[in-house]
PDB file of N, CA and C in Angstrom:
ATOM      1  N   UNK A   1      20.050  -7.263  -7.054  1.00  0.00           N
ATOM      2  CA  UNK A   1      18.791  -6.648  -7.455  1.00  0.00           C
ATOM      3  C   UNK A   1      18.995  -5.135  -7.455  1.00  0.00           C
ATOM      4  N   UNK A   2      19.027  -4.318  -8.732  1.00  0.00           N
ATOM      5  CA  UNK A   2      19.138  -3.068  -8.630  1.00  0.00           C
ATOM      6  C   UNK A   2      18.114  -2.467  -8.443  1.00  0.00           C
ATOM      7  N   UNK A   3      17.030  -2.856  -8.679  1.00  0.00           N
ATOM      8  CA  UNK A   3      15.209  -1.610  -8.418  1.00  0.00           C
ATOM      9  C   UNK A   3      15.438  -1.236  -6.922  1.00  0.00           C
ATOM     10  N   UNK A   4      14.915  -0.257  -6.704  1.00  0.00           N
ATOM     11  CA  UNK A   4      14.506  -0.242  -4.960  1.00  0.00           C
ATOM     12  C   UNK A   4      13.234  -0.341  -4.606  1.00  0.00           C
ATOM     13  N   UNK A   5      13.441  -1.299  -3.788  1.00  0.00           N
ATOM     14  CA  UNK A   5      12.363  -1.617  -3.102  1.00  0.00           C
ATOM     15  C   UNK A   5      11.964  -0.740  -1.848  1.00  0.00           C
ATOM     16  N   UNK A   6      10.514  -0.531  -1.835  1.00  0.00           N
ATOM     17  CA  UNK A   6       9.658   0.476  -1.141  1.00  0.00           C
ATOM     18  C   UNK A   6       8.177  -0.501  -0.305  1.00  0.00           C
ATOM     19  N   UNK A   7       8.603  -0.410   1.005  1.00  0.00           N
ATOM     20  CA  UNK A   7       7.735  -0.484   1.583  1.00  0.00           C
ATOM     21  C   UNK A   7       7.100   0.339   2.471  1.00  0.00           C
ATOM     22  N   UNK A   8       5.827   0.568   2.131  1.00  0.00           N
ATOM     23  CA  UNK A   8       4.559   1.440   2.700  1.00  0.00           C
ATOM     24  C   UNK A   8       4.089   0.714   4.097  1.00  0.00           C
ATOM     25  N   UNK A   9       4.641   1.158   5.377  1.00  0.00           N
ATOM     26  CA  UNK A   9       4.334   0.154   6.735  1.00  0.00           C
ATOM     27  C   UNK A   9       3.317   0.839   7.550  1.00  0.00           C
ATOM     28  N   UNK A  10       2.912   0.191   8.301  1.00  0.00           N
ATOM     29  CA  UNK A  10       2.653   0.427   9.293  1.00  0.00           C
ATOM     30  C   UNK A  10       2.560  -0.271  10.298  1.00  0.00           C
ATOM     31  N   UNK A  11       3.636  -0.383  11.047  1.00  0.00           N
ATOM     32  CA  UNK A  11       4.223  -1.127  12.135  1.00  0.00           C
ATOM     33  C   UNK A  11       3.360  -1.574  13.071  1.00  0.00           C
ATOM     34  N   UNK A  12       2.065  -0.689  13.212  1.00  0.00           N
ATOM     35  CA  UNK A  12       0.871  -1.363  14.631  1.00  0.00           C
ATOM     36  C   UNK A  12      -0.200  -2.585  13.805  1.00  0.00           C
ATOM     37  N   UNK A  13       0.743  -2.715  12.115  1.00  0.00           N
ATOM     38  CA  UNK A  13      -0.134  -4.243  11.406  1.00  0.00           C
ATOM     39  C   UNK A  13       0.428  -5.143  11.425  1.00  0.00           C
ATOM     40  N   UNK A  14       0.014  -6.453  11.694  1.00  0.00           N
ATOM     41  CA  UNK A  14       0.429  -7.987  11.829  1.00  0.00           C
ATOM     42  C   UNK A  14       0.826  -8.103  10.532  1.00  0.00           C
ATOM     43  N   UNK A  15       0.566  -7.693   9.512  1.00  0.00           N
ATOM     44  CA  UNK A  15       0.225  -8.325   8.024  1.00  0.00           C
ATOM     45  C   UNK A  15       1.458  -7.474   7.670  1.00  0.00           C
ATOM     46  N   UNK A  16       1.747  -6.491   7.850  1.00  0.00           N
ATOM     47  CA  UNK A  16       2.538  -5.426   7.379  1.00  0.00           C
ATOM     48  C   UNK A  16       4.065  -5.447   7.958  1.00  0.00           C
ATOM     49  N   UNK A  17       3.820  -5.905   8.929  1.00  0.00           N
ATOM     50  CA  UNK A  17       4.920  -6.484  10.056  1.00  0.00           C
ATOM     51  C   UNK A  17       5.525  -7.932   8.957  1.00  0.00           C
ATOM     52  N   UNK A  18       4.488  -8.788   8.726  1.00  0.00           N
ATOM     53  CA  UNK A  18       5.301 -10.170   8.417  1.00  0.00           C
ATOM     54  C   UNK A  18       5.560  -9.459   7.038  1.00  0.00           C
ATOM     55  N   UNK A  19       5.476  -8.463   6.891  1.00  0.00           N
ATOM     56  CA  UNK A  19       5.629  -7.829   4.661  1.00  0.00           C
ATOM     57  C   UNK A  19       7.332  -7.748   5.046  1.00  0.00           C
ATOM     58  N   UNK A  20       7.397  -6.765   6.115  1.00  0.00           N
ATOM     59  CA  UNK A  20       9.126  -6.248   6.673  1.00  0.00           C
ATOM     60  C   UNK A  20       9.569  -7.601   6.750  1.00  0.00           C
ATOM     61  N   UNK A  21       8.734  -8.496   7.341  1.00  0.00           N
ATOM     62  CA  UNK A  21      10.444  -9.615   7.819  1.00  0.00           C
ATOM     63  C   UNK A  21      10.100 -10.817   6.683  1.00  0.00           C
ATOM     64  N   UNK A  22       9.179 -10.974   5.940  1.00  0.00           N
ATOM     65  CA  UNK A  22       9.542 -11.203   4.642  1.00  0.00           C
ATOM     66  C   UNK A  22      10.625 -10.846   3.972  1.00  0.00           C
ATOM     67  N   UNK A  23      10.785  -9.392   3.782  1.00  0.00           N
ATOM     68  CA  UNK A  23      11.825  -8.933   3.202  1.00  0.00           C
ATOM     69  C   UNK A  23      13.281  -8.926   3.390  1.00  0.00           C
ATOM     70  N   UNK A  24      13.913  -8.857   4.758  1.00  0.00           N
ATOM     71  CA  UNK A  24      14.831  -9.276   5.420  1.00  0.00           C
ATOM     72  C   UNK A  24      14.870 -10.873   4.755  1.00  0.00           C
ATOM     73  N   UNK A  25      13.840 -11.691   5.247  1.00  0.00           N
ATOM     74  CA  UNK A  25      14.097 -12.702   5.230  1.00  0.00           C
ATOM     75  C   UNK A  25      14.530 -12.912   3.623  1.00  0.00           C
ATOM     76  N   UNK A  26      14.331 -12.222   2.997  1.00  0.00           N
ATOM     77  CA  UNK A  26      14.276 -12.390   1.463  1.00  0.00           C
ATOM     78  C   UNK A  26      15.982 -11.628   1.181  1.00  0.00           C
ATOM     79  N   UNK A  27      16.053 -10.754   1.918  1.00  0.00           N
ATOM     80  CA  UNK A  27      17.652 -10.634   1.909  1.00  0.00           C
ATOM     81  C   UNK A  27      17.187  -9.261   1.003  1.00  0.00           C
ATOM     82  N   UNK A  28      16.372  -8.623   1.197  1.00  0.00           N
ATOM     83  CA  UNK A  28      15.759  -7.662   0.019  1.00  0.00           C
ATOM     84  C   UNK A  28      15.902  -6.411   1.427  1.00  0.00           C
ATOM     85  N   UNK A  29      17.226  -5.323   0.719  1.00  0.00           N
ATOM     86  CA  UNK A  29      17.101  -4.038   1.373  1.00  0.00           C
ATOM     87  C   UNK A  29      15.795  -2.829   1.273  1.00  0.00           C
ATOM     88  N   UNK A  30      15.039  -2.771   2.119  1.00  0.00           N
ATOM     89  CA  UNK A  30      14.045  -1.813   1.546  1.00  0.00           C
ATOM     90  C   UNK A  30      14.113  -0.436   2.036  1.00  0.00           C
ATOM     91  N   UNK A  31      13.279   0.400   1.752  1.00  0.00           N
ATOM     92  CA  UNK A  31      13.344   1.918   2.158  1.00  0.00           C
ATOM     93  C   UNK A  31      12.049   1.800   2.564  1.00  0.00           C
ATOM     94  N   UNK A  32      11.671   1.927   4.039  1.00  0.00           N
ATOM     95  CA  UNK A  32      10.422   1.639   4.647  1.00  0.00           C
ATOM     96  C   UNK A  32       9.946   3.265   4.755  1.00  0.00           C
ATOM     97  N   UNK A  33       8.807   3.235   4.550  1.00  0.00           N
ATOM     98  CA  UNK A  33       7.837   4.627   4.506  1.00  0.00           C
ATOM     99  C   UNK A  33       7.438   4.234   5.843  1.00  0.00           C
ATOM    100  N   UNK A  34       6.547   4.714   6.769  1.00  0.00           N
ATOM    101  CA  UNK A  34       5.501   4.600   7.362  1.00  0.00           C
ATOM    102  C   UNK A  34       4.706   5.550   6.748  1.00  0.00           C
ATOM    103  N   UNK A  35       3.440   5.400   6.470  1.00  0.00           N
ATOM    104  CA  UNK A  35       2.930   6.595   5.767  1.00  0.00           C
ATOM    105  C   UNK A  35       1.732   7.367   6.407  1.00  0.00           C
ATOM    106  N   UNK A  36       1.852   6.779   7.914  1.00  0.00           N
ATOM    107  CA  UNK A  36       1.136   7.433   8.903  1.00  0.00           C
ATOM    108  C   UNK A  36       1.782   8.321   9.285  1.00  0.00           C
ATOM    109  N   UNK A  37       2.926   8.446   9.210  1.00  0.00           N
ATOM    110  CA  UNK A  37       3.756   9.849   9.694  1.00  0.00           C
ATOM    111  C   UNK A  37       3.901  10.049   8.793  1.00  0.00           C
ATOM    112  N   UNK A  38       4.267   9.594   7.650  1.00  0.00           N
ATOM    113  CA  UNK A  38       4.407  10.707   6.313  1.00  0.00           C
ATOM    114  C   UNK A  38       3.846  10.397   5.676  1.00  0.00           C
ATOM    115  N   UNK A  39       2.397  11.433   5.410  1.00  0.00           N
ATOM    116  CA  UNK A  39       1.119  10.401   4.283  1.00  0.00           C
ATOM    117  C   UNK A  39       1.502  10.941   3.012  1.00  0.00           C
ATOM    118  N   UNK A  40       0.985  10.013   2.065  1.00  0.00           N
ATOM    119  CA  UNK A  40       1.746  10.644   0.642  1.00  0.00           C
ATOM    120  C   UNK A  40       0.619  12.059   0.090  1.00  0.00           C
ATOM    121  N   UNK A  41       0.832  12.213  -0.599  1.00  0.00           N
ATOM    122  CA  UNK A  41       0.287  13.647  -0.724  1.00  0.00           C
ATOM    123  C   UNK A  41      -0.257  13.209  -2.366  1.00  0.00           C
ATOM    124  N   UNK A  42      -1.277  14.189  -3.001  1.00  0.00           N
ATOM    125  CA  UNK A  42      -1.797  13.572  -4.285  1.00  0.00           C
ATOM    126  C   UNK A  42      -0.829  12.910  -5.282  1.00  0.00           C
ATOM    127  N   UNK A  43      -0.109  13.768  -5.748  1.00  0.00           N
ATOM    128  CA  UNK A  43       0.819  13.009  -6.460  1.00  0.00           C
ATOM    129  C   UNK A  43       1.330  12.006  -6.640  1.00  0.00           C
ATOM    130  N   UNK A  44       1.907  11.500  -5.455  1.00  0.00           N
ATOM    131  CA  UNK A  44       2.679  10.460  -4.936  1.00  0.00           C
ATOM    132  C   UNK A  44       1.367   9.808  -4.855  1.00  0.00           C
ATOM    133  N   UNK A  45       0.039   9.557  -4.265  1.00  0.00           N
ATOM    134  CA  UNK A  45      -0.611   8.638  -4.608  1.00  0.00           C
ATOM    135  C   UNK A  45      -1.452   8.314  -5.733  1.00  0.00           C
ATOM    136  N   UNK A  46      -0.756   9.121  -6.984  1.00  0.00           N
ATOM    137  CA  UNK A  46      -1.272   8.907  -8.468  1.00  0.00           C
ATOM    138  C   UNK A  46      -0.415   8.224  -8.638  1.00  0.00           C
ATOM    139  N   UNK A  47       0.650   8.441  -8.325  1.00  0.00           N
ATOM    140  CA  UNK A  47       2.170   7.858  -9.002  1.00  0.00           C
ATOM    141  C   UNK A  47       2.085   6.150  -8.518  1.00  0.00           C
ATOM    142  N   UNK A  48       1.729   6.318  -6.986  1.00  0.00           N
ATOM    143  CA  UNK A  48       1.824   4.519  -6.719  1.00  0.00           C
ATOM    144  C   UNK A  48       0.853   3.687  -7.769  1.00  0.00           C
ATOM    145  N   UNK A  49      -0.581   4.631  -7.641  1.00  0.00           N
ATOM    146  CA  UNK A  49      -1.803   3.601  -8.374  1.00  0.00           C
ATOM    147  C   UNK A  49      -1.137   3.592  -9.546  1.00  0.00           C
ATOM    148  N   UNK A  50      -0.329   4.296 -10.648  1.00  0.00           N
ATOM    149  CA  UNK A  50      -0.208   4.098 -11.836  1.00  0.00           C
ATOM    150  C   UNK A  50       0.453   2.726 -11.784  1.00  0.00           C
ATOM    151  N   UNK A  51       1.224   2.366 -10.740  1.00  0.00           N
ATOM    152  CA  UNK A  51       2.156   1.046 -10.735  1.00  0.00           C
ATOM    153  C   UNK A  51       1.390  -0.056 -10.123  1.00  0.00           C
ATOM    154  N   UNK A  52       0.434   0.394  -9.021  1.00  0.00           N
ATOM    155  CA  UNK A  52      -0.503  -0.839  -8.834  1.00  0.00           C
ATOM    156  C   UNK A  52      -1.056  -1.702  -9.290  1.00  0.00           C
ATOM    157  N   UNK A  53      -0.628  -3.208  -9.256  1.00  0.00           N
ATOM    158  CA  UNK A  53      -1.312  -4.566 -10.038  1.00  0.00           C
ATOM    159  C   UNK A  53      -2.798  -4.474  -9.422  1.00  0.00           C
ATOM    160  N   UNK A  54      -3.103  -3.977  -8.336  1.00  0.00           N
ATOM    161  CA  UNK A  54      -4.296  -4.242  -8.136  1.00  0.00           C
ATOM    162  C   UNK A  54      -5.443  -3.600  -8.526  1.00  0.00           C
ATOM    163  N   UNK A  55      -6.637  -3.408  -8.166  1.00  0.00           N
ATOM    164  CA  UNK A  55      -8.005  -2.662  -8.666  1.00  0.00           C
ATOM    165  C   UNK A  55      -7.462  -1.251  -7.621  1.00  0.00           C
ATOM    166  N   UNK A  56      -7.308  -0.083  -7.699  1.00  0.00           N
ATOM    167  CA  UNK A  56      -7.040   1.149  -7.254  1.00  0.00           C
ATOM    168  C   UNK A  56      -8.035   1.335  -6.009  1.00  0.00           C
ATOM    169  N   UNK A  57      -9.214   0.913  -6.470  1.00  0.00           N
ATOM    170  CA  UNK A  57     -10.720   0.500  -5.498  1.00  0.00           C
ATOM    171  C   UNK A  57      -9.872   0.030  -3.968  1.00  0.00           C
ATOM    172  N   UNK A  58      -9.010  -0.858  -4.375  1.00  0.00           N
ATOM    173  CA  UNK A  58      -8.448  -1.853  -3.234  1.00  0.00           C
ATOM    174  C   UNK A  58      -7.627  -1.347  -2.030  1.00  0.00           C
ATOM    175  N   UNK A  59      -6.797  -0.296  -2.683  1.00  0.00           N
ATOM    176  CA  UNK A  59      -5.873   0.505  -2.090  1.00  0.00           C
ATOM    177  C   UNK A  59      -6.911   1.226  -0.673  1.00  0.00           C
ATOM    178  N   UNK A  60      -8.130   1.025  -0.496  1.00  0.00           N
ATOM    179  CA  UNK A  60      -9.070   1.786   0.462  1.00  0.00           C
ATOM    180  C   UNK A  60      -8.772   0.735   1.094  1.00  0.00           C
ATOM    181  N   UNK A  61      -8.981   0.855   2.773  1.00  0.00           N
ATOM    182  CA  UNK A  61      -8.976  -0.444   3.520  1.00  0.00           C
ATOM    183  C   UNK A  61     -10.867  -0.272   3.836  1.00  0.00           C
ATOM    184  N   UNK A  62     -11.724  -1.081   3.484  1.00  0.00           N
ATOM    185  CA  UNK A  62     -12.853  -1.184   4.138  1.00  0.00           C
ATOM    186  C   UNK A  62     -13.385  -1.157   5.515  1.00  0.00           C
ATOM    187  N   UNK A  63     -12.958  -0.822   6.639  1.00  0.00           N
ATOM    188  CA  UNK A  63     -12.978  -0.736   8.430  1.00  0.00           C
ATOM    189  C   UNK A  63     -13.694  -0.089   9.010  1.00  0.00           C
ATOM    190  N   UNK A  64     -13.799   0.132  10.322  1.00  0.00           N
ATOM    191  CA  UNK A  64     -15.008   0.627  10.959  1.00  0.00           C
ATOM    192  C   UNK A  64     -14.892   1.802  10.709  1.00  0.00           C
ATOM    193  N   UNK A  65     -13.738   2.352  10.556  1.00  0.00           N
ATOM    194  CA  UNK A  65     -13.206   4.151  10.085  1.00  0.00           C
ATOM    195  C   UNK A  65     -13.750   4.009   8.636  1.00  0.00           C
ATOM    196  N   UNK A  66     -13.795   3.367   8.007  1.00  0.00           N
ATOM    197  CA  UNK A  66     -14.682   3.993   6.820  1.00  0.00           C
ATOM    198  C   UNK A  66     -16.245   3.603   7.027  1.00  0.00           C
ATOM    199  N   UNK A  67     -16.532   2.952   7.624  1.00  0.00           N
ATOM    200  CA  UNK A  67     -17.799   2.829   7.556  1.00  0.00           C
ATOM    201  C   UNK A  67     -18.841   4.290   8.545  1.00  0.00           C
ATOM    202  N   UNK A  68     -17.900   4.943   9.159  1.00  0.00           N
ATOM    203  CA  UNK A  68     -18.019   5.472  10.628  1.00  0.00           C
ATOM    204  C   UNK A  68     -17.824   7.106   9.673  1.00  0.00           C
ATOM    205  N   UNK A  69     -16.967   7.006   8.762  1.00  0.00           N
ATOM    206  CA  UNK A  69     -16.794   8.378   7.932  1.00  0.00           C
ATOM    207  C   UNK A  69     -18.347   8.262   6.942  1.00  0.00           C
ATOM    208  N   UNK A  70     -18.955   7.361   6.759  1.00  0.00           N
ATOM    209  CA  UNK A  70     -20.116   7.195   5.907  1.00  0.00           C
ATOM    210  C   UNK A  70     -20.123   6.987   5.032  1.00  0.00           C
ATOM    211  N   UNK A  71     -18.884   6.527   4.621  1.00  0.00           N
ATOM    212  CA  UNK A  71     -18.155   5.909   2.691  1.00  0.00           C
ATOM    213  C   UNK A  71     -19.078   4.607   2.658  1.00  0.00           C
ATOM    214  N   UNK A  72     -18.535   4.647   1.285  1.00  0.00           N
ATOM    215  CA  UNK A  72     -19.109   3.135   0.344  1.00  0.00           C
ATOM    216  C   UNK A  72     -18.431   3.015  -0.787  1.00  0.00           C
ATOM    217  N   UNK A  73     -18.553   2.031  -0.954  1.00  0.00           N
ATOM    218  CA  UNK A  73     -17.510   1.258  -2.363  1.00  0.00           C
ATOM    219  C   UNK A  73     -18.008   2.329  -3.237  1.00  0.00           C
ATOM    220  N   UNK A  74     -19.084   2.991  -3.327  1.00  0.00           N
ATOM    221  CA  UNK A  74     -19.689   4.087  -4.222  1.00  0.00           C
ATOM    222  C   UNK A  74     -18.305   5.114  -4.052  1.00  0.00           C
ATOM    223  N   UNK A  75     -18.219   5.519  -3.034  1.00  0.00           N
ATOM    224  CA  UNK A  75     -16.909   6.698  -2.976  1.00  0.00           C
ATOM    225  C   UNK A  75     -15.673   6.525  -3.305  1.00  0.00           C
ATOM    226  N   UNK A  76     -15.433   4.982  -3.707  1.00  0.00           N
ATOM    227  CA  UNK A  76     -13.845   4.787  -4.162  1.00  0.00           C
ATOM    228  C   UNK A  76     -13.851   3.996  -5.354  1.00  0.00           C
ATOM    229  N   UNK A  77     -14.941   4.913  -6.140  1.00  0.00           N
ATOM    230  CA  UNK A  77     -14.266   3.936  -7.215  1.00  0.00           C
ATOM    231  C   UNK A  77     -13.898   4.232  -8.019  1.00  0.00           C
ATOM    232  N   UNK A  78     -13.422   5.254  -8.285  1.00  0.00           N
ATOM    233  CA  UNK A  78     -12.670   5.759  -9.544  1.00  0.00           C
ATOM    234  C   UNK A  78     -11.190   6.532  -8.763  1.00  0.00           C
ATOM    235  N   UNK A  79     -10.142   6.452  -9.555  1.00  0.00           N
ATOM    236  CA  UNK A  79      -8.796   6.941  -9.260  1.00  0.00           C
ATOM    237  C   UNK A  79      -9.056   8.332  -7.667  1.00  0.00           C
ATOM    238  N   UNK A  80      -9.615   9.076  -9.071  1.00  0.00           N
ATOM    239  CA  UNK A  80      -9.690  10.551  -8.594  1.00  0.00           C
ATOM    240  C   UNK A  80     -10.578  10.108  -6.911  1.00  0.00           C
ATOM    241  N   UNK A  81     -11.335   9.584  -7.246  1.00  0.00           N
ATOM    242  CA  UNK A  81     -12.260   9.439  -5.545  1.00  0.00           C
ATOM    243  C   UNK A  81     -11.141   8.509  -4.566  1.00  0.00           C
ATOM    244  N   UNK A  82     -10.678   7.695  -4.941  1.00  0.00           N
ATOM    245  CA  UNK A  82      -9.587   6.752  -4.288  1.00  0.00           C
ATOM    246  C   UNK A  82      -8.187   8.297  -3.551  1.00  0.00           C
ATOM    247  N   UNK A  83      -7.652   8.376  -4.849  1.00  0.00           N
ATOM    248  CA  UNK A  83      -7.014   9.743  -4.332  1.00  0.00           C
ATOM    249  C   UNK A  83      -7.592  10.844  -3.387  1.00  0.00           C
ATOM    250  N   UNK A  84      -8.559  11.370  -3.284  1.00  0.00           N
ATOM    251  CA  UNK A  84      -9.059  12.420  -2.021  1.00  0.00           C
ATOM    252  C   UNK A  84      -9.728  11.656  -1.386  1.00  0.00           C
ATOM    253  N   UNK A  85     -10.184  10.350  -1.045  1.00  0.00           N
ATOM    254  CA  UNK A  85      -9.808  10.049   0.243  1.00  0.00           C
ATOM    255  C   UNK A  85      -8.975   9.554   1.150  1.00  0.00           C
ATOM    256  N   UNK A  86      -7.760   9.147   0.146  1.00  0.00           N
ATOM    257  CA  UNK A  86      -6.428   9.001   0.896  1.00  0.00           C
ATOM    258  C   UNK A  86      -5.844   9.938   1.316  1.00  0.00           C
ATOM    259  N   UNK A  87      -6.355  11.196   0.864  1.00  0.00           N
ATOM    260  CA  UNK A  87      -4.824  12.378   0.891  1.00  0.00           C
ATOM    261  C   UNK A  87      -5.814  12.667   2.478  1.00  0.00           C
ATOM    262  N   UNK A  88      -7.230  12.931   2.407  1.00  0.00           N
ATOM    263  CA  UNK A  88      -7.787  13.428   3.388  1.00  0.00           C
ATOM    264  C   UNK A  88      -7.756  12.028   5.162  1.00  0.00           C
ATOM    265  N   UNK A  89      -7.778  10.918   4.331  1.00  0.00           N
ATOM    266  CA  UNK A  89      -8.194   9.590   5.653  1.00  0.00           C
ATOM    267  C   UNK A  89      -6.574   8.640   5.444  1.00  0.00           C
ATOM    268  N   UNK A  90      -5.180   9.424   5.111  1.00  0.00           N
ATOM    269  CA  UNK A  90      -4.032   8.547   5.472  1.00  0.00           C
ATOM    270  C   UNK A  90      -4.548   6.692   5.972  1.00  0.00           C
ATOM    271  N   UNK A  91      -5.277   6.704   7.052  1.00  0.00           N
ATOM    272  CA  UNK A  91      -5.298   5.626   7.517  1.00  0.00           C
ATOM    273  C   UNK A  91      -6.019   4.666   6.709  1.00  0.00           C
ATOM    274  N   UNK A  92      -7.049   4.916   5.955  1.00  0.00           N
ATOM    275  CA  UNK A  92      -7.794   4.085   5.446  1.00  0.00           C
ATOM    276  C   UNK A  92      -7.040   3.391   3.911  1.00  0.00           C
ATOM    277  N   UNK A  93      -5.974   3.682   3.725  1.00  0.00           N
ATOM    278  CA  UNK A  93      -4.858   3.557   2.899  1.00  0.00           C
ATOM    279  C   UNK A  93      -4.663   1.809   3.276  1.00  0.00           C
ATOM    280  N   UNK A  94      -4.676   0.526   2.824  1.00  0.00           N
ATOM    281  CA  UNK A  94      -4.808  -0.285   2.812  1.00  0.00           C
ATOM    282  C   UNK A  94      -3.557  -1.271   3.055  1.00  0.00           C
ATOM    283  N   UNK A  95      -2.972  -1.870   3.560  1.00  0.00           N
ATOM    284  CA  UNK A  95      -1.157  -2.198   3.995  1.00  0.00           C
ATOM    285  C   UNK A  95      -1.117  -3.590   3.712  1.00  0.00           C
ATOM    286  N   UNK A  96       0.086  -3.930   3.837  1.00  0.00           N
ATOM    287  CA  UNK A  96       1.169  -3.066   3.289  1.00  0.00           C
ATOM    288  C   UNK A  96       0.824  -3.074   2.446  1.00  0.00           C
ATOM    289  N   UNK A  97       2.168  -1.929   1.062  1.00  0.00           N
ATOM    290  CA  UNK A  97       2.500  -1.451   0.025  1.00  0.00           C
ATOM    291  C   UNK A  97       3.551  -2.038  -0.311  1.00  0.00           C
ATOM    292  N   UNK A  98       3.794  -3.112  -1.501  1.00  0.00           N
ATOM    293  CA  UNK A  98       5.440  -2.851  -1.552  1.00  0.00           C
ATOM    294  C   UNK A  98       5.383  -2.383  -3.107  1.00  0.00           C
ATOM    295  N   UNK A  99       6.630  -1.236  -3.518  1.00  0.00           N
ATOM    296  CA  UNK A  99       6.790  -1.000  -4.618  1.00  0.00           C
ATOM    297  C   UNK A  99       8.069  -1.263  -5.310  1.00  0.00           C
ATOM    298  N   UNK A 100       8.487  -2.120  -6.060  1.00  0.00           N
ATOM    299  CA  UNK A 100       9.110  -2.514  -6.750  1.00  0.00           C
ATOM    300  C   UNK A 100       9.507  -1.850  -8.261  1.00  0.00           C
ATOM    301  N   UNK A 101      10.543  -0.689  -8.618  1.00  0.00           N
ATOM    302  CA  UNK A 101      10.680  -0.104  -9.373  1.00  0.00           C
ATOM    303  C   UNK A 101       9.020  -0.086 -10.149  1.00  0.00           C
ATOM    304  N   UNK A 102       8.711  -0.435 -11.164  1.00  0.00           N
ATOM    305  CA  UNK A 102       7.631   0.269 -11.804  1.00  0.00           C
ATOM    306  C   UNK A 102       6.493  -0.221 -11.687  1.00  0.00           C
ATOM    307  N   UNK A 103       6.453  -1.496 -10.849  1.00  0.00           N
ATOM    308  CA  UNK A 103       5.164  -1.812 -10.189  1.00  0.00           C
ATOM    309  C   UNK A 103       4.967  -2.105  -8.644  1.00  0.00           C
ATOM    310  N   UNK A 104       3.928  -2.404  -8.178  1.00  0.00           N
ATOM    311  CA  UNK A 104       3.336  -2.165  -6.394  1.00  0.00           C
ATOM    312  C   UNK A 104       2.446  -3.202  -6.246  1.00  0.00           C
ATOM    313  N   UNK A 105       2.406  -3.839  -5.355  1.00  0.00           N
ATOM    314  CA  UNK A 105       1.295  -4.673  -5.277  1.00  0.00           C
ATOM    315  C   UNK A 105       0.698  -4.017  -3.646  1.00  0.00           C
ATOM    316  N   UNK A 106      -0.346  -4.709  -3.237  1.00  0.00           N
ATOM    317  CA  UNK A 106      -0.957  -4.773  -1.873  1.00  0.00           C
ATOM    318  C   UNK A 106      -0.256  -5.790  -1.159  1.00  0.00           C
ATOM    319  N   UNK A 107       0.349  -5.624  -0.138  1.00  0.00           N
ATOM    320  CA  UNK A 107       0.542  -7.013   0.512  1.00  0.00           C
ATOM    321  C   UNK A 107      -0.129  -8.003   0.861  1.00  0.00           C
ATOM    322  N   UNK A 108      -1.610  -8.528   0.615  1.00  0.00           N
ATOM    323  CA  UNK A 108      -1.976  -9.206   0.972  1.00  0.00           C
ATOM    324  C   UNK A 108      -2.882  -9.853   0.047  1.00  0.00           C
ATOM    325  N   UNK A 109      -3.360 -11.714  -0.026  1.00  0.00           N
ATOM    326  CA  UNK A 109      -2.336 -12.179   1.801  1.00  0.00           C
ATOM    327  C   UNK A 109      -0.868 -11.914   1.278  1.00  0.00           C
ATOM    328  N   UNK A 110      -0.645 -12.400   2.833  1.00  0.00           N
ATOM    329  CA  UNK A 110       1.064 -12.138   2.671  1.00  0.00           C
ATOM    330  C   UNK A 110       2.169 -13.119   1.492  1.00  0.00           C
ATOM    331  N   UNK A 111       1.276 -14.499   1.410  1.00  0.00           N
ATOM    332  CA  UNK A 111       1.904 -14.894   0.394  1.00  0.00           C
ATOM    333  C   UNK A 111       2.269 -14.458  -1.140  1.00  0.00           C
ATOM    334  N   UNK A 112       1.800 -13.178  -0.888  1.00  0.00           N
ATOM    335  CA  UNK A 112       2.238 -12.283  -2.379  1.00  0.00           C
ATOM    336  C   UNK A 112       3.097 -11.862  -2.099  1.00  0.00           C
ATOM    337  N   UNK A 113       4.137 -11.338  -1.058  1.00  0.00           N
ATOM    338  CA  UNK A 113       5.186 -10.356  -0.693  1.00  0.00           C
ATOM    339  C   UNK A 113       6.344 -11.563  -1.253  1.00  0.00           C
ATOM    340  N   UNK A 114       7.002 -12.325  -1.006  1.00  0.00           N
ATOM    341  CA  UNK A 114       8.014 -12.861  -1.177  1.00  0.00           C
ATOM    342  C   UNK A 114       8.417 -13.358  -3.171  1.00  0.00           C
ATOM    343  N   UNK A 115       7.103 -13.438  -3.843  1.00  0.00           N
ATOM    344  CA  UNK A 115       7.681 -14.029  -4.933  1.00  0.00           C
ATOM    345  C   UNK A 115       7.560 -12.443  -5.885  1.00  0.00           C
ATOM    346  N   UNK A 116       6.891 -11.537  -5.028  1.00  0.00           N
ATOM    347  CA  UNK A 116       6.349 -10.114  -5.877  1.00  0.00           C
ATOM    348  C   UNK A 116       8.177  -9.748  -5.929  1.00  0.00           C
ATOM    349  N   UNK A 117       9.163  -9.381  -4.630  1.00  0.00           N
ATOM    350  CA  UNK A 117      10.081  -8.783  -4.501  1.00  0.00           C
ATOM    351  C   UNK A 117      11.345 -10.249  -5.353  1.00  0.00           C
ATOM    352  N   UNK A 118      10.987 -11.161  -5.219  1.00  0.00           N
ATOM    353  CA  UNK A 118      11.818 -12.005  -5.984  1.00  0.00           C
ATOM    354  C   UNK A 118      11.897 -11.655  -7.535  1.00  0.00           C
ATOM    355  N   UNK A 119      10.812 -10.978  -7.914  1.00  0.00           N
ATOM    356  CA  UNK A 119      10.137 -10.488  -9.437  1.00  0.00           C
ATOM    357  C   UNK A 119       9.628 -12.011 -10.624  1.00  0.00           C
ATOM    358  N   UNK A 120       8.764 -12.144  -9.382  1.00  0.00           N
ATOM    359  CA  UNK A 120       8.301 -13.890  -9.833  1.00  0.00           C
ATOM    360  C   UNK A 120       7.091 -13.295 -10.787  1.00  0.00           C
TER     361      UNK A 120
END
């Protein structure tokens, strides 16, 4: 498999955790981000949504931290609103990420990680 594979972790998630040993288990070398220590910055999170299969909306995680910041599906729904509140709330960034040369999915459920990196 020549693409590189990119996973967006965060190691304190169950879901994000079984994305990594999916991948191992899949025999698939990845280049793991954590992106709590290194949050992506605008660009880089235009660049993922352009490859995202999913609704961009999705990439928000819905949690008590957004509900507690005073958001609503009203505040993420267009690119540009999705983008400044990731660059500003890193955490509310939705896990895992895996990116697969020119497309990304959400990891979840997890039964999407294994046939996404197979390029099923």
């Amino acid at each position: 498999m020549s693409e590189t594979i990119t996973l967006l972790h965060n190691p304190r998630c169950s879901t994000s955790r079984a994305a990594a040993e999916t991948l191992s288990d899949e025999g698939v070398e990845a280049r793991v981000m954590e992106y709590l220590k290194t949050p992506l910055d605008e660009a880089a999170l235009r660049d993922l949504i352009g490859k995202l299969e999913d609704a961009p909306t999705d990439l928000v995680r819905r949690d008590g931290f957004f509900k507690e910041l005073g958001l609503t599906d009203a505040d993420v729904e267009t690119i540009d609103q999705v983008v400044a509140v990731l660059v500003e709330h890193p955490r509310l960034m939705q896990r895992p990420v895996i990116v697969r040369g020119d497309r990304a999915i959400i990891g979840r459920p997890k039964d999407r990680v294994a046939p996404f990196v197979r390029g099923e």
